[in-house]
Protein backbone atom coordinates (compact mmCIF):
# COMPACT_ATOMS: atom_id res chain seq x y z
CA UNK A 1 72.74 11.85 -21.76
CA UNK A 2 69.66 10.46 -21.12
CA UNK A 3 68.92 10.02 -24.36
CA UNK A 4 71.96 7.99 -24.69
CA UNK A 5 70.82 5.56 -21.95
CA UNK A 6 67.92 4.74 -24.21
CA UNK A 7 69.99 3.74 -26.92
CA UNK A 8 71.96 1.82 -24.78
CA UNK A 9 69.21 -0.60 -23.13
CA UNK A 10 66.76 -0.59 -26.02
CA UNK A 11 69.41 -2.09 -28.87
CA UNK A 12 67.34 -0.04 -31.48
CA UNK A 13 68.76 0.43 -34.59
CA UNK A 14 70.06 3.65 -35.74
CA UNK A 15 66.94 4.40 -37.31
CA UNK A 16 64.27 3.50 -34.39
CA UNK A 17 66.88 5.71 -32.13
CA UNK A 18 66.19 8.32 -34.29
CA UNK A 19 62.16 7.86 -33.96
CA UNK A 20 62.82 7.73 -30.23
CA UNK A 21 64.39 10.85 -30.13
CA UNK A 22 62.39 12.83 -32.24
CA UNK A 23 59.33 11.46 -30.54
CA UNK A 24 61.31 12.22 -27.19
CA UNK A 25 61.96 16.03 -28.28
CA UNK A 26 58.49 16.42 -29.94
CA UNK A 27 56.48 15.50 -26.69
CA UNK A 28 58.98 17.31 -24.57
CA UNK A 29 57.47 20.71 -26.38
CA UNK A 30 54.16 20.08 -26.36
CA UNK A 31 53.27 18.69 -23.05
CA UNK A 32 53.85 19.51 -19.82
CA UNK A 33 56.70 16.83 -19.60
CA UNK A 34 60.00 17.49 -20.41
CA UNK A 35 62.07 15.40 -23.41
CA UNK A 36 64.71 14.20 -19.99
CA UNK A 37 61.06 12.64 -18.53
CA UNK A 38 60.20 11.17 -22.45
CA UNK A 39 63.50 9.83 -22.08
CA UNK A 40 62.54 8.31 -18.73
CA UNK A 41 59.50 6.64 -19.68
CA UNK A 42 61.28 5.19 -22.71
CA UNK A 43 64.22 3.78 -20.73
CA UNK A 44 61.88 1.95 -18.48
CA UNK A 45 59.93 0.41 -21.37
CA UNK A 46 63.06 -0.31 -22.89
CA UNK A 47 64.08 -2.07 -19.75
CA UNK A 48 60.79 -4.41 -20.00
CA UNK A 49 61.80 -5.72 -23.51
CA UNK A 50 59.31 -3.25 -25.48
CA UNK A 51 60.50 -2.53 -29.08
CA UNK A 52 61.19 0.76 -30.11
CA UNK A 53 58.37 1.21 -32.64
CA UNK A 54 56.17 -0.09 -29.49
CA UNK A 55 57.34 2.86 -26.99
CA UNK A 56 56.34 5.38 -29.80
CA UNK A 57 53.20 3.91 -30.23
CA UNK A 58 52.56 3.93 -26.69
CA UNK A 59 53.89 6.68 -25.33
CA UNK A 60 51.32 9.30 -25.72
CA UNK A 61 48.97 7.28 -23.98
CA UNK A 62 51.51 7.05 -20.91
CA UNK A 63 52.01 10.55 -20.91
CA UNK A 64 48.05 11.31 -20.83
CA UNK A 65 47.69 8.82 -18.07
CA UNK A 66 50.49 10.30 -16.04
CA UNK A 67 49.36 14.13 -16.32
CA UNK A 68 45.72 13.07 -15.34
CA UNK A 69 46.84 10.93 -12.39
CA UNK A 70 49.73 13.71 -11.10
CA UNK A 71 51.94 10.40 -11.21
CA UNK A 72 55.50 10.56 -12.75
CA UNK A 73 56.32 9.52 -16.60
CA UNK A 74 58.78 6.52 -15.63
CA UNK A 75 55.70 5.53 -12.79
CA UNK A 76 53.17 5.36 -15.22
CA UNK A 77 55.39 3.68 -17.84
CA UNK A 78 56.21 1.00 -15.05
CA UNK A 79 52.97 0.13 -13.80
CA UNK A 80 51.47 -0.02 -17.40
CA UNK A 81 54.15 -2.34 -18.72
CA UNK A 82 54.41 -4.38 -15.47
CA UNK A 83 50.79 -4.60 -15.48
CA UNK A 84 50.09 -5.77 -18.88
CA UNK A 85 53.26 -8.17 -18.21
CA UNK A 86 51.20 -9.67 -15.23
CA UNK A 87 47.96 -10.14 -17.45
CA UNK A 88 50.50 -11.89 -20.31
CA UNK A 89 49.62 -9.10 -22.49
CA UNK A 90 51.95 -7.12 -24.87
CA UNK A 91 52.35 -3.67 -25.00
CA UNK A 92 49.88 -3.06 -28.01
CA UNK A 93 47.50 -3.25 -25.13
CA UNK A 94 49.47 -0.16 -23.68
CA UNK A 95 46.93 2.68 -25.08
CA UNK A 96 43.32 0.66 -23.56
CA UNK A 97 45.02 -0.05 -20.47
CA UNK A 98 46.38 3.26 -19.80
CA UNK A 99 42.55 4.73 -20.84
CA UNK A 100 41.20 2.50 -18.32
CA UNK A 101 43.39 2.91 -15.45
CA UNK A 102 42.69 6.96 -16.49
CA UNK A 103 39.19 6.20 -16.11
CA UNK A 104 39.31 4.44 -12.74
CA UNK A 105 41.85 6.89 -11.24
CA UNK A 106 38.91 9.49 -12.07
CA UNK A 107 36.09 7.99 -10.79
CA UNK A 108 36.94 5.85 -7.79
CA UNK A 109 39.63 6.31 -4.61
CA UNK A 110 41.79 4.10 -6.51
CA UNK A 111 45.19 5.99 -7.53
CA UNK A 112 48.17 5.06 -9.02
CA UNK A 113 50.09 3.66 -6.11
CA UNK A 114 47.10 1.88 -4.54
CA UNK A 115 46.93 0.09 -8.18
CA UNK A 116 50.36 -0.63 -8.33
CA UNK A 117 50.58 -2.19 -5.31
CA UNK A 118 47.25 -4.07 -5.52
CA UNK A 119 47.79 -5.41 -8.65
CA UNK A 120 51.61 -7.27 -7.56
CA UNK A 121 49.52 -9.42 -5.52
CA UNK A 122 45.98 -10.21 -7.72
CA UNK A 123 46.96 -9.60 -11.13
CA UNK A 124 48.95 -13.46 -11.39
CA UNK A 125 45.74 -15.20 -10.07
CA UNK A 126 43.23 -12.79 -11.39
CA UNK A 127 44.94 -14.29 -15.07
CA UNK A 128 44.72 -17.26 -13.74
CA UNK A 129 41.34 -17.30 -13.01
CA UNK A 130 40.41 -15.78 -16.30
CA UNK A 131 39.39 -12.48 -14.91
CA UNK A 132 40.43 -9.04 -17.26
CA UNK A 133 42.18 -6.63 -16.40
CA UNK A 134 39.24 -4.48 -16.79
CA UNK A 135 37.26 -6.50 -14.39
CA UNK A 136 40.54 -6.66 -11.80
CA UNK A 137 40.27 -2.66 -12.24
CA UNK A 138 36.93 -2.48 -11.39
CA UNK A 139 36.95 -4.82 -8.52
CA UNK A 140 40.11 -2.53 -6.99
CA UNK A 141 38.18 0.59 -7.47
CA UNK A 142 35.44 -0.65 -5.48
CA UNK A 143 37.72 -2.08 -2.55
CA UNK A 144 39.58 1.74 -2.40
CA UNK A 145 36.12 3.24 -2.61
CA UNK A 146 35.21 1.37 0.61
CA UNK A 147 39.02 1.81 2.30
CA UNK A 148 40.75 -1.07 1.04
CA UNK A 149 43.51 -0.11 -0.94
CA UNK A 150 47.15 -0.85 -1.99
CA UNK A 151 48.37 -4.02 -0.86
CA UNK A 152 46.04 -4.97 1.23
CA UNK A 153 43.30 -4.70 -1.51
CA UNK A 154 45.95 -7.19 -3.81
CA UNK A 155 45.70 -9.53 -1.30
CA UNK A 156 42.04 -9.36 -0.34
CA UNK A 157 41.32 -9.39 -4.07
CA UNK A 158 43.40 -12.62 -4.46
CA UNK A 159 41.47 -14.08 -1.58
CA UNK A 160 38.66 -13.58 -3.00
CA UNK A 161 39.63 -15.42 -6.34
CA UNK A 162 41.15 -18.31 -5.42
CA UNK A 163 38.11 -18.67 -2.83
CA UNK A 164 35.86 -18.73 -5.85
CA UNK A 165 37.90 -21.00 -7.69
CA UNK A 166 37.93 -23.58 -4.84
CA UNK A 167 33.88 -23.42 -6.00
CA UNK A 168 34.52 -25.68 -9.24
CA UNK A 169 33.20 -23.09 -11.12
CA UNK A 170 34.90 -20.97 -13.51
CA UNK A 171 35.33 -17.73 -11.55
CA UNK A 172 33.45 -15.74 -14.02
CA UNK A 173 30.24 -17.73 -13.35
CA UNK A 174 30.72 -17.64 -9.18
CA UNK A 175 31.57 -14.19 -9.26
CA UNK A 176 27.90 -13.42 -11.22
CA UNK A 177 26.16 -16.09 -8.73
């Protein structure tokens, strides 16, 4: 059934479907996650316009990100697409960004709801201003290290940037000054 929702949002041919679904079944016995929750994740990428090759590709890397963060499959799939959506990145970016949200989930108080609901505020001016998603990242996992988190750490973070753009100065440059 679930499966079958896939098929139906995604528009993948006959022979993608059948990549999903193998993929789908294959991860579903040898992770922790079962093939319903593969389905999940691939439904919401499907949802965001990502191909079916795309999901496959990226999948793994969701799945790794959502067992080390305790966070659920479609979650993880969500934030990572909507993210990378924000940043006007495509989803081949899917594997680095889930490795460094892993990362920053490890070593800072920053967790997957805090980024998710940071990032809805900073991540359209943090693009603007030219500032990575990497650097965005790190910035968040310093305001949740010092209490600042979720949406309140979006909107401090955005602040912050379009303060230092009022400077003249690419953001970059008064962010290192």
């Amino acid at each position: 059934h679930s499966m079958a929702k896939v098929r139906a949002v995604s528009g993948a041919t006959n022979a993608e479907f059948a990549k999903l679904e193998a993929s789908a079944k294959a991860l579903g016995r040898t992770t922790i996650f079962t093939a319903a929750q593969v389905s999940e994740l691939q439904l919401v990428l499907a949802k965001m316009g990502v191909s079916a090759d795309e999901i496959v590709k990226v999948e793994q890397s969701i799945l790794q990100l959502a067992q080390a963060t305790d966070s659920d499959l479609a979650q993880a799939a969500d934030v990572v697409s909507s993210t990378l959506r924000a940043f006007g990145k495509d989803m081949s970016h899917g594997r680095h960004l889930a490795d460094v949200m892993a990362s920053s989930f490890s070593n800072t108080a920053l967790s997957m709801d805090s980024f998710s609901n940071s990032m809805q505020y900073v991540a359209p001016v943090a693009k603007a201003a030219g500032v990575s998603i990497e650097q965005t990242t790190a910035m968040l996992g310093i305001l949740a290290n010092n209490g600042i988190r979720g949406s309140k750490a979006g909107r401090a973070l955005r602040r912050i940037l379009t303060d230092l753009g009022a400077t003249g100065k690419p953001v970059g440059e008064a962010i290192a000054d």
